[in-house]
Protein backbone atom coordinates (compact mmCIF):
# COMPACT_ATOMS: atom_id res chain seq x y z
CA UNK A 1 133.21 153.91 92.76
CA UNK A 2 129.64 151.79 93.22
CA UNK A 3 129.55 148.75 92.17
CA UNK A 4 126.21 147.94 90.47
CA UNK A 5 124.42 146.09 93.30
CA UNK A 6 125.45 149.28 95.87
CA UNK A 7 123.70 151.35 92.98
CA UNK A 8 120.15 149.34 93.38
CA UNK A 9 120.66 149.49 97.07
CA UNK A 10 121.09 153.36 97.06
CA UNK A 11 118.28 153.52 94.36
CA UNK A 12 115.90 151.59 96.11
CA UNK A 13 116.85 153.61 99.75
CA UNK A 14 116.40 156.94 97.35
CA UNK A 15 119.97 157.84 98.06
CA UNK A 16 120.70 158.30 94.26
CA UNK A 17 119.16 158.10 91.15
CA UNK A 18 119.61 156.52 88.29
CA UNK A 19 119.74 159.71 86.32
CA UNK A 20 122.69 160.82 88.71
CA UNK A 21 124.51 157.37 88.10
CA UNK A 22 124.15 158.34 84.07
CA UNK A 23 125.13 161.43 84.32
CA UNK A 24 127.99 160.22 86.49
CA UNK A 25 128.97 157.74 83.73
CA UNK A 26 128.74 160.11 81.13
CA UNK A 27 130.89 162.53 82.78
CA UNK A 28 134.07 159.67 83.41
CA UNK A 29 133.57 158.69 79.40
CA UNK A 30 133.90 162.56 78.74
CA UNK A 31 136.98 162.94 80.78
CA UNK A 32 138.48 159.78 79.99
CA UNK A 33 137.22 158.04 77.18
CA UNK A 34 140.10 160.08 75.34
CA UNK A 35 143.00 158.61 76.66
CA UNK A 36 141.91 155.15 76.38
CA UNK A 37 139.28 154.72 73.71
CA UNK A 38 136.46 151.95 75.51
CA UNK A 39 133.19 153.53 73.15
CA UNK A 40 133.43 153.30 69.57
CA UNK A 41 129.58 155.08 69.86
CA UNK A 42 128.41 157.00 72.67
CA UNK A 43 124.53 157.96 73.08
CA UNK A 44 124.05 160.10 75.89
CA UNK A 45 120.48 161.09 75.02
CA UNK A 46 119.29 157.69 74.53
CA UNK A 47 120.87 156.86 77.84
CA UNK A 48 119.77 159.99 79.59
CA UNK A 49 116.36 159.35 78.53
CA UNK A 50 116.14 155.49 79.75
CA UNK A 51 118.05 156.95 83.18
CA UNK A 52 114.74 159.32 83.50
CA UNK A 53 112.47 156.47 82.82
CA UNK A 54 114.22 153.76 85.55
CA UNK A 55 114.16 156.46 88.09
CA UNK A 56 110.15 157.27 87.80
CA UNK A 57 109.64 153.56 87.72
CA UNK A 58 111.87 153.49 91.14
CA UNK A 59 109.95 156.43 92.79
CA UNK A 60 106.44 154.61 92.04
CA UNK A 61 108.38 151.56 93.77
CA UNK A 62 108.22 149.50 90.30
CA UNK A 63 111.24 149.19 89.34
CA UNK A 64 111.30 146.04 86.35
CA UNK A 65 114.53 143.90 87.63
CA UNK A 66 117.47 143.61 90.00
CA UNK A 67 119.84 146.06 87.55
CA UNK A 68 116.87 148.88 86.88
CA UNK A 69 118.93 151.81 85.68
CA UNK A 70 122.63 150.62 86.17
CA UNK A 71 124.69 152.12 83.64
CA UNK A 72 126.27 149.81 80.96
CA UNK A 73 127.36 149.17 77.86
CA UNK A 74 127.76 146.64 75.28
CA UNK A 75 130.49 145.33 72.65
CA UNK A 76 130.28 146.41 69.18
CA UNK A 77 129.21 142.78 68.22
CA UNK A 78 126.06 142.69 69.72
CA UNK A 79 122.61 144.31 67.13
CA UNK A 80 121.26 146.95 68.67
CA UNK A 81 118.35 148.68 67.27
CA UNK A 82 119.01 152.62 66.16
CA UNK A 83 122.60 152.04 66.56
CA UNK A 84 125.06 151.06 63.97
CA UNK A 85 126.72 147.16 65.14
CA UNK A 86 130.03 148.00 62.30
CA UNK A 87 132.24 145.02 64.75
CA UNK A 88 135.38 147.08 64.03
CA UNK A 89 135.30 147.42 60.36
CA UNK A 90 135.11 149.96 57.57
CA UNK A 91 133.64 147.15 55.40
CA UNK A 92 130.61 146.89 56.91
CA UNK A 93 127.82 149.47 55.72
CA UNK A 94 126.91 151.90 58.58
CA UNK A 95 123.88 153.07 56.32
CA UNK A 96 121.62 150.58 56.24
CA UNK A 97 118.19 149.80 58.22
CA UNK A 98 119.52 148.40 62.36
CA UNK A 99 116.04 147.40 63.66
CA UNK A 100 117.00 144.04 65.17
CA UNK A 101 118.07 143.74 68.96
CA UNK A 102 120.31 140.45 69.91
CA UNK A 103 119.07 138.59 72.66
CA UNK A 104 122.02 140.61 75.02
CA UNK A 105 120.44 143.22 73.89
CA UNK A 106 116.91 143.15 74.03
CA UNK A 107 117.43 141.24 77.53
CA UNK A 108 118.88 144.53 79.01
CA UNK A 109 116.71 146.81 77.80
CA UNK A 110 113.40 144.42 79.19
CA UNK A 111 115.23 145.02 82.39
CA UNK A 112 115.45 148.56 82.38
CA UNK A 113 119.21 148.97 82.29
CA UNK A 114 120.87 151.88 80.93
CA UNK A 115 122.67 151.67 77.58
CA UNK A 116 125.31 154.53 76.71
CA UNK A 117 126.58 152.90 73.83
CA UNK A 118 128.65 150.39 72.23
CA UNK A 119 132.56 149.40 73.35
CA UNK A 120 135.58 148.63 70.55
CA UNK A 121 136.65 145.39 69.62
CA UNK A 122 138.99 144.66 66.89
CA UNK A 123 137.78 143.85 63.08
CA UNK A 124 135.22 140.71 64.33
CA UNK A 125 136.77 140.54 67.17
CA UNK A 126 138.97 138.35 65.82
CA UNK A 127 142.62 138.35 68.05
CA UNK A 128 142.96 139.18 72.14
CA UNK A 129 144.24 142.71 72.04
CA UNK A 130 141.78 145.51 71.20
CA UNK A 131 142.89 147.83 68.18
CA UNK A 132 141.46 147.99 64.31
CA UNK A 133 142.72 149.83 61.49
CA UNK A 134 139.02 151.64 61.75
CA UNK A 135 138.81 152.54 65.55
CA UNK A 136 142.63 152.79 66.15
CA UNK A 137 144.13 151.65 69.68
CA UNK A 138 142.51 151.16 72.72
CA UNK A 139 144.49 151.53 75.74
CA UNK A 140 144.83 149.77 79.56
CA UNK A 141 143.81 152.03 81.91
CA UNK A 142 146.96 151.23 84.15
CA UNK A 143 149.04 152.58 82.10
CA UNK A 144 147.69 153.67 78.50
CA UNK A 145 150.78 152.30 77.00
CA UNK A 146 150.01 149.16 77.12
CA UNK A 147 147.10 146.80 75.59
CA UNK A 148 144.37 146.28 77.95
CA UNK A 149 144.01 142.57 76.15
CA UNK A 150 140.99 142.05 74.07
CA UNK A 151 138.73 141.40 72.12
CA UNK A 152 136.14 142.78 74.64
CA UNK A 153 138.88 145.12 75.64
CA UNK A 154 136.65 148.45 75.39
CA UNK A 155 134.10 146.99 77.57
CA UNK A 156 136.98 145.84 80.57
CA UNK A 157 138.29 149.38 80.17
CA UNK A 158 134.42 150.82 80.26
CA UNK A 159 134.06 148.85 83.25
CA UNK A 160 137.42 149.92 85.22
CA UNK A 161 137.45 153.10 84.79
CA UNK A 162 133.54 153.87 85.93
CA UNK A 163 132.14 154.38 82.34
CA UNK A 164 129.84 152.62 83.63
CA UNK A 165 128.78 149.75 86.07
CA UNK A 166 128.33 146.94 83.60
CA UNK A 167 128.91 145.51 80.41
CA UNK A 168 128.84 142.59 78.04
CA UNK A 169 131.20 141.11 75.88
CA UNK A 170 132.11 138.18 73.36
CA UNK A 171 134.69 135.47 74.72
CA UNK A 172 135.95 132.95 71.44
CA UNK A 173 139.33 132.28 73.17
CA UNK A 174 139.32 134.23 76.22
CA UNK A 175 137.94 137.49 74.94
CA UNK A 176 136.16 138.43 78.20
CA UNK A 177 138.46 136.73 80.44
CA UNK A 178 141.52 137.92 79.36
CA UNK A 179 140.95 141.95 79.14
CA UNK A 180 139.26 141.59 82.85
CA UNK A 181 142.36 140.19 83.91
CA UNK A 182 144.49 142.95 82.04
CA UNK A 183 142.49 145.49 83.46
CA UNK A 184 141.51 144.22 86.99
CA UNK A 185 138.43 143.68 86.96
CA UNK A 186 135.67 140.17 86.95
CA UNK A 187 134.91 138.67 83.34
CA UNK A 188 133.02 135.47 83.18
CA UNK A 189 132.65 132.70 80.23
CA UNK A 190 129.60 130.99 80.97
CA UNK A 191 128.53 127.40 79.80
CA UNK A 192 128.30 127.28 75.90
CA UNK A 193 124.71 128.52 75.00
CA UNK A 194 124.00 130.14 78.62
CA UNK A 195 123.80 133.11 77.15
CA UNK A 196 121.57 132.82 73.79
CA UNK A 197 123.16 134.37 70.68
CA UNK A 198 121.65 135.90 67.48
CA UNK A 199 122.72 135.51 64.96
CA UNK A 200 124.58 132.97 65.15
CA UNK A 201 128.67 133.22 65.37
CA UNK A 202 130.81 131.43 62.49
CA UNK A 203 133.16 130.83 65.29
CA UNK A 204 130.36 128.10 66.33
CA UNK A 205 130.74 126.83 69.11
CA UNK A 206 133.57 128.51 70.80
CA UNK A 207 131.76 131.62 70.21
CA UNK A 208 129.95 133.03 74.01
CA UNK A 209 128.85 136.46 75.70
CA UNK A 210 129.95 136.71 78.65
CA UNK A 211 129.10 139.91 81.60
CA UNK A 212 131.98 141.72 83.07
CA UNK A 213 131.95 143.82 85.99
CA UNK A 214 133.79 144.86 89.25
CA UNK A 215 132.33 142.40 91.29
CA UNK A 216 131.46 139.02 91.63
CA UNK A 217 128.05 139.58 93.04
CA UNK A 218 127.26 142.27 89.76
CA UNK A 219 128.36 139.48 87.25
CA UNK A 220 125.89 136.88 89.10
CA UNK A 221 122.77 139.86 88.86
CA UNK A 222 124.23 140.45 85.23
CA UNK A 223 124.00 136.51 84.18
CA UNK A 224 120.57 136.34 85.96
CA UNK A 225 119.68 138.99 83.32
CA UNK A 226 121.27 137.43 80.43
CA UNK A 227 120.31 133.54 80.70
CA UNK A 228 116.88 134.06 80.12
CA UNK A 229 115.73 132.03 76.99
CA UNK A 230 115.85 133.58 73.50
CA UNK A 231 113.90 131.74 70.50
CA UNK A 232 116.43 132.69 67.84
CA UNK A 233 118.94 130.82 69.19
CA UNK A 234 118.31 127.08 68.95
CA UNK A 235 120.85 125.87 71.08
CA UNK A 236 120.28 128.23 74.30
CA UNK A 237 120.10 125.78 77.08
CA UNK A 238 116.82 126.34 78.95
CA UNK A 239 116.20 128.78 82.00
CA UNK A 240 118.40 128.11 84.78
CA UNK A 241 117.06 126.59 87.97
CA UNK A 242 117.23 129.11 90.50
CA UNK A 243 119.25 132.29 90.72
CA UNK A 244 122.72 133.34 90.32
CA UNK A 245 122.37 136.07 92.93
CA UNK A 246 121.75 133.52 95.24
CA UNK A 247 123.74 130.71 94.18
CA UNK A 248 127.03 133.21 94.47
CA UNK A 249 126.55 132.94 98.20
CA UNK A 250 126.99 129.11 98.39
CA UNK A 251 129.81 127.70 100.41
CA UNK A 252 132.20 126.14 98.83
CA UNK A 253 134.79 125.24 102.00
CA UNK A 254 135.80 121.84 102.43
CA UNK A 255 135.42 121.28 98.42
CA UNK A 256 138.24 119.87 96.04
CA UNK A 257 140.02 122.21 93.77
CA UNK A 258 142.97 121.55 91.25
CA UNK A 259 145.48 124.35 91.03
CA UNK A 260 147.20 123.78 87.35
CA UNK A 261 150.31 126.55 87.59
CA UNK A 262 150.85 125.74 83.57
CA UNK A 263 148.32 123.41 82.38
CA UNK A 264 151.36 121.04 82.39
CA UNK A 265 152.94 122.44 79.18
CA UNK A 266 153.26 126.61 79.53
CA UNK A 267 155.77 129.02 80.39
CA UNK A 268 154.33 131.64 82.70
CA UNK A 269 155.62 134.93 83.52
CA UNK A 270 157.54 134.45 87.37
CA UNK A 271 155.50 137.38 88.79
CA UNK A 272 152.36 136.33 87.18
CA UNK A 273 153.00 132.98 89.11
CA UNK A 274 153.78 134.19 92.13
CA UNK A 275 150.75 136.41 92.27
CA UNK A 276 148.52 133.49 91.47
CA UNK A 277 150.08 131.22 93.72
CA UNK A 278 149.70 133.41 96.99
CA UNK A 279 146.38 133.79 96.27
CA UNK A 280 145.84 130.04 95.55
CA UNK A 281 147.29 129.87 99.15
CA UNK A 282 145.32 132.00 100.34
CA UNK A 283 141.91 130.15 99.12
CA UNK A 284 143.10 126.79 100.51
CA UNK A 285 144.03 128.64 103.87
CA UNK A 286 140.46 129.75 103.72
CA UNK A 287 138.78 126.16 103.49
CA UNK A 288 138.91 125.28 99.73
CA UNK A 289 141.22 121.82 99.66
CA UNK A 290 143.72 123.03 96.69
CA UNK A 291 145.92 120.44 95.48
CA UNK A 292 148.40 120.78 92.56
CA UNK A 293 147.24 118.72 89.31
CA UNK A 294 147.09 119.61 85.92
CA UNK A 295 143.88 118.12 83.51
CA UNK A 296 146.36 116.33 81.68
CA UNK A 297 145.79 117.52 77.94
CA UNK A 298 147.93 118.56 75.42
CA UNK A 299 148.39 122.21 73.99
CA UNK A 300 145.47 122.04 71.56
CA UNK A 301 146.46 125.38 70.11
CA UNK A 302 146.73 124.30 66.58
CA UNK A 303 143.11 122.66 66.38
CA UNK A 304 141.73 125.74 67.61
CA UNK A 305 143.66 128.16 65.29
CA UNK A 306 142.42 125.81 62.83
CA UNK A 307 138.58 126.17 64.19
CA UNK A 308 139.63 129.98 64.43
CA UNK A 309 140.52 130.82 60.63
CA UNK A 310 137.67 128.58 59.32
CA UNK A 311 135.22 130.36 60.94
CA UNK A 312 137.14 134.04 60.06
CA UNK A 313 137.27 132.50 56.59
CA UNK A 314 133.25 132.03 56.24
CA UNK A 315 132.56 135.09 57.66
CA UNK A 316 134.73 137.55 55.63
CA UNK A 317 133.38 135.14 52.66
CA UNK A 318 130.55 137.40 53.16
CA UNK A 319 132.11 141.14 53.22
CA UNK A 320 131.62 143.18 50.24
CA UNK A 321 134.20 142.46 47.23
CA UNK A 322 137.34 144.75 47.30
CA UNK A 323 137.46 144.15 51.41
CA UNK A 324 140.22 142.21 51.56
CA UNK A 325 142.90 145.06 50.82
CA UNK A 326 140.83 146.88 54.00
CA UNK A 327 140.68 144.82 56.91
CA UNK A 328 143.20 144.32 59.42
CA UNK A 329 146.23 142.52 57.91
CA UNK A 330 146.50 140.05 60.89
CA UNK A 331 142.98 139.40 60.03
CA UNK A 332 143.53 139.10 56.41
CA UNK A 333 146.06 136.43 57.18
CA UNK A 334 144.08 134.58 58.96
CA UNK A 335 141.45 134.54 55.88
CA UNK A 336 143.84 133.34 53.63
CA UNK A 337 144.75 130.76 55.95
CA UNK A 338 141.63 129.55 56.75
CA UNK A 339 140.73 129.38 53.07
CA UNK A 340 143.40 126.45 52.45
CA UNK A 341 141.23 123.95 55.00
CA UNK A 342 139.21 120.71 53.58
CA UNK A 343 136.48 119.63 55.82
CA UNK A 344 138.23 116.68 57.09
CA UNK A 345 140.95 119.15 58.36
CA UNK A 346 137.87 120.91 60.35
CA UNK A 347 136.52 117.68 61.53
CA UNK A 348 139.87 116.54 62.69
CA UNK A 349 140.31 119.60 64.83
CA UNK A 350 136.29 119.15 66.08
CA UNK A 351 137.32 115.76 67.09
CA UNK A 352 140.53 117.80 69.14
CA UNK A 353 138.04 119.38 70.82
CA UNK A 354 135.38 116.51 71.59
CA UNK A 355 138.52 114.65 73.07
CA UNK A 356 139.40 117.55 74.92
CA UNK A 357 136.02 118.22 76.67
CA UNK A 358 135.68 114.15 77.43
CA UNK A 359 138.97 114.38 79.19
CA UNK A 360 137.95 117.50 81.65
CA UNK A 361 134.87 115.42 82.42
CA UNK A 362 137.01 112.82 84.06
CA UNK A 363 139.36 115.32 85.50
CA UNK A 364 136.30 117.09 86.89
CA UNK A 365 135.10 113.69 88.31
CA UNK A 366 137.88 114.29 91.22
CA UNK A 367 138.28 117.75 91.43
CA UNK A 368 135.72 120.17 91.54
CA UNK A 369 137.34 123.06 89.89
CA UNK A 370 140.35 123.73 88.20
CA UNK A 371 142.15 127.06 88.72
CA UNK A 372 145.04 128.35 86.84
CA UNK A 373 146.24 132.01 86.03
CA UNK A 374 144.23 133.16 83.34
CA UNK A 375 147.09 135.04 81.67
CA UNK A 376 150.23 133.78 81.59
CA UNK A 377 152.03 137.15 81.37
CA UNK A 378 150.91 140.64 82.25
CA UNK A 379 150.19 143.64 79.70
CA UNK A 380 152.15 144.14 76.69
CA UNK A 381 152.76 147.22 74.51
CA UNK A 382 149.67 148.82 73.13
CA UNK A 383 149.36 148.11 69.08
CA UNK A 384 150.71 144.73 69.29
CA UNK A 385 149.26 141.44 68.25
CA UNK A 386 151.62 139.84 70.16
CA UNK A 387 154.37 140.65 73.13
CA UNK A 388 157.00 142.73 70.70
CA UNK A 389 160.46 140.54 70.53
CA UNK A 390 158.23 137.50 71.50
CA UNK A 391 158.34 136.02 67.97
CA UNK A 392 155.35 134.22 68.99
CA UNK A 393 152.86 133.71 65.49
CA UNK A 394 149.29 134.22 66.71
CA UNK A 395 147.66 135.74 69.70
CA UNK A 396 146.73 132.08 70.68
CA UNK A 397 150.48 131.41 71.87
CA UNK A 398 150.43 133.65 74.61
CA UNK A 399 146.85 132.93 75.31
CA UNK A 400 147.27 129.25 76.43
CA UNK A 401 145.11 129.81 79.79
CA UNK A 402 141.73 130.72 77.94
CA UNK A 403 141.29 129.20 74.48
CA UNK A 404 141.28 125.22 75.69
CA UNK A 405 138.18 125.83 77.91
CA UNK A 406 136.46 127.38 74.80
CA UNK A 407 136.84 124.34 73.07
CA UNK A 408 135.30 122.91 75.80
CA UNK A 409 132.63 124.52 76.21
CA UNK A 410 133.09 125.22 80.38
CA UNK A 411 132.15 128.06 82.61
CA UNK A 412 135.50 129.96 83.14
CA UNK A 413 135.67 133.04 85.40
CA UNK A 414 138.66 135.35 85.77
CA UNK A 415 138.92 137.51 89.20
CA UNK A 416 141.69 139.50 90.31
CA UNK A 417 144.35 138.13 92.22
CA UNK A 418 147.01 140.91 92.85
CA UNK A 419 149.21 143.78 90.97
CA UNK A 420 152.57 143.42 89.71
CA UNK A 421 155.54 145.29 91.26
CA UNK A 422 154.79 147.47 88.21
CA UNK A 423 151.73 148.09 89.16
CA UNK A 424 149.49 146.08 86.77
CA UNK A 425 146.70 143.84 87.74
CA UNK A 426 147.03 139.67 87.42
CA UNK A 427 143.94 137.56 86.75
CA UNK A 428 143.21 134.46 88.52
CA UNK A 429 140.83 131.88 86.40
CA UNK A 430 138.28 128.90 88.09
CA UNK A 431 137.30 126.35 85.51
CA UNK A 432 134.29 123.89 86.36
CA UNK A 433 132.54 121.36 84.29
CA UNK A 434 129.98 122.24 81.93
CA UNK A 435 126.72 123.58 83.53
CA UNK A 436 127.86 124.43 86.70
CA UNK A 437 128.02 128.31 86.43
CA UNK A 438 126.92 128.66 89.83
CA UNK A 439 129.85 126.93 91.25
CA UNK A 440 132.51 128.70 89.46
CA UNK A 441 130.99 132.46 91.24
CA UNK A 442 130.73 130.64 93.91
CA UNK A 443 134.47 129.94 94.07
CA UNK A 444 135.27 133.60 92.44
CA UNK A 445 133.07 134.92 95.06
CA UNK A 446 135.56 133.01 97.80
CA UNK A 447 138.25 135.13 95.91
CA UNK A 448 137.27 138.07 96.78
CA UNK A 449 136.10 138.00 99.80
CA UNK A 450 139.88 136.14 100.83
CA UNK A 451 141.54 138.74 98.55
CA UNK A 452 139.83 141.81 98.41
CA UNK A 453 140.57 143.87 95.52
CA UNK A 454 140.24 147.95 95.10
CA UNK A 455 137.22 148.71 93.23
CA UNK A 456 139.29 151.84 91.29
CA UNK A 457 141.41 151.92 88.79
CA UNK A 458 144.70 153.84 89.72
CA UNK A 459 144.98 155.63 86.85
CA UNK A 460 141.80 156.38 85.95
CA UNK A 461 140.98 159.87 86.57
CA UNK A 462 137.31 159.18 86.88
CA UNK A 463 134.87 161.14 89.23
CA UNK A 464 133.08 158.49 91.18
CA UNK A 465 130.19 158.27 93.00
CA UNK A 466 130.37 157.08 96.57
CA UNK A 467 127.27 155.99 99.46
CA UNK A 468 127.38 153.93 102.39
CA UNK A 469 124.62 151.88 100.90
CA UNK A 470 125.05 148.27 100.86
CA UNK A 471 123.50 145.72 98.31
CA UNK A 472 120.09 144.26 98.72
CA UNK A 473 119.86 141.02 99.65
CA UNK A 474 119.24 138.30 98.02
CA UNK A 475 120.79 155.11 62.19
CA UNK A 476 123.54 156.82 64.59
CA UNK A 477 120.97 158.11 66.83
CA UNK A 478 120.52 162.10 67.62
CA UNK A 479 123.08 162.75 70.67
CA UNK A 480 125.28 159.90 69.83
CA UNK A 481 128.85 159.90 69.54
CA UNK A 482 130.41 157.45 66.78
């Protein structure tokens, strides 16, 4: 199965095309896309269509960017003009005029990537597993029993199973990070405002996109794509300085890395930590000086709950009257919940989270990056909220890894690191201090290059295209399916 930067290399050698690559994508949503639900709207014309387009700009040798006809898809969160953006509920009106593109969005198509739809997230996207009472279940491609984690869950199992080489999803707690680690595959939280957002998230400023692919090197291209500078979003940091296809390459040997096991306050799954350790090993074997030492924080779970249901609370605020009996009842809960807060209880849990990023400053003053698992168990049963017989109360209590570095604000990248004995993949998370994207792929790059990682899912029974090439260096529409 290509990764996305072997696709551009066989494009530009004219070993494929990017209307084969559709076609190929197309074909594994067809024969999978049933078992484990990734598209909540499929548009094969649209994407046929774009695939023609990329491949006579690549025969004229004009090709308009690094990702020109890669196959990909985005999370039902994002606007997308001519398509329907319904973020996993039946209360929002499929029938009415979608002209505006968010800045994912219209980024990608400037670029001349191939969109074949939009992946399922739960009702706003609102908990880490991926099911809604509109969409139903979707389902890790490991073993479709289980969850494959969430909320970008549709676009990790898009990604895994080769519906597709790309996609892009929301991360408010670990949202990208989490389902990439579920399903094996590379999900990266970049810097607060990296990527530029419109409209703006009443999750504020936890809220990020974040690219997720099967390789480090395709997440760097991807980012490149997605950092550039959007108006409507007044917070976007400016351009970045240099690229992320180049700065993935840097060498990060002889630099200091923290390896937090439990952040100093978790209870993590014994094969989980095994998994992660070995491969912690394995990176300080390789050159990176790992020492064990946690930031040194407390579990700020209930300030961002608290952040969490305020933000759910404005946002359903503005749902038609009558939704409350037809959203998801976790989410529901969370409304109500959220409703009871004065604004000195949010400001208490905004100053949580200013203390919280002042303290990883210092940490990060004598260690370069912190790495930790980025789930502290593996997958659970499909339909849950939370790991059945846990008794846990929110999604946020098994998803201690993720959520903190949210609040934070800092680039956080999960890679693989290994499979359970069952079989199931185990996500390993680098941390670095705000604005230093390029480190953290830097480090995730070092990953996977010391543990290498198959590029297909085992259970996916996905047709997959396969070249010697190597990477270069440095309004439901008509055809749709909702």
């Amino acid at each position: 199965m290509l990764t996305a930067s072997e696709l551009v290399a066989a494009y530009s050698m004219r070993e494929l095309s990017p209307v084969e690559a559709t076609e190929t994508a197309l074909k594994a949503i067809d024969e999978s896309d049933g078992d484990y639900h990734a598209f909540c709207l499929v548009d094969a014309d649209s994407a046929l269509a774009a695939a023609r387009d990329s491949e006579q700009r690549w025969q004229d040798g004009n090709p308009i960017g690094w990702l020109d006809g890669v196959p990909s898809s985005i999370k039902d969160m994002f606007l997308s003009a001519g398509w329907p953006t319904l973020r996993g509920s039946a209360c929002i009106d499929r029938d009415q005029n979608w002209d505006v593109d968010s800045p994912v969005t219209a980024r990608l198509r400037e670029h001349g990537l191939v969109m074949l739809g939009k992946t399922t997230t739960p009702e706003l996207g609102w908990k880490a597993v991926t099911d809604s009472p509109s969409e139903g279940i979707t389902r890790n491609p490991y073993d479709p029993s289980l969850t494959p984690g969430g909320s970008s869950g549709g676009s990790a199992v898009a990604v895994a199973c080769g519906m597709g080489q790309l996609s892009v999803g929301t991360d408010g707690g670990g949202s990208v990070r989490i389902p990439a680690s579920f399903c094996g595959i590379v999900g990266f939280k970049p810097t607060g405002a990296r990527i530029p957002l419109y409209p703006a998230s009443p999750f504020g400023p936890l809220s990020h996109a974040g690219p997720m692919a099967r390789s480090v090197d395709d997440v760097a291209l991807l980012l490149d794509v997605l950092a550039l500078p959007d108006h409507r979003d007044p917070n976007a940091l400016p351009p970045p300085i240099g690229s992320y296809r180049e700065a993935v390459r840097r060498d990060v040997r002889g630099l200091n890395a923290a390896y937090s096991p439990d952040l100093g306050y978790l209870t993590v799954d014994d094969e989980v930590a095994s998994i992660v350790g070995a491969a912690v090993s394995a990176l300080d074997a390789a050159g990176l000086h790992v020492e064990n030492a946690d930031p040194g924080f407390d579990n700020p779970v209930e300030a961002h709950e608290l952040l969490w249901a305020a933000g759910a609370a404005k946002w359903l605020d503005t749902f038609p009257e009558g939704s409350a009996e037809r959203i998801d009842p976790g989410l529901r809960a969370i409304w109500d919940t959220g409703l009871t807060y004065s604004a000195s209880d949010y400001l208490d849990a905004v100053a949580v989270r200013a203390a919280l990023g002042i303290r990883m400053g210092e940490f990060h003053n004598h260690h370069d990056v912190l790495i930790t698992p980025t789930v502290a168990i593996p997958p659970f049963e499909a339909g849950h909220n939370v790991p059945p017989g846990s008794g846990l109360s929110s999604w946020q209590r098994w998803a201690g890894f993720s959520y903190p570095f949210n609040m934070t604000q800092q680039p956080a990248i999960s890679v693989p690191a290994g499979v359970t004995s069952a079989g199931l993949p185990v996500g390993l998370q680098i941390v670095g201090p705000r604005h230093s994207d390029d480190l953290v792929l830097a480090v995730a790059k070092l990953v996977e290059e010391t543990r290498p990682w198959a590029t297909d899912t085992p259970a996916a029974p996905v047709t997959a295209l396969r070249t010697s090439a190597t990477p270069p260096a440095s309004t439901t529409p008509a055809g749709a399916r909702t």
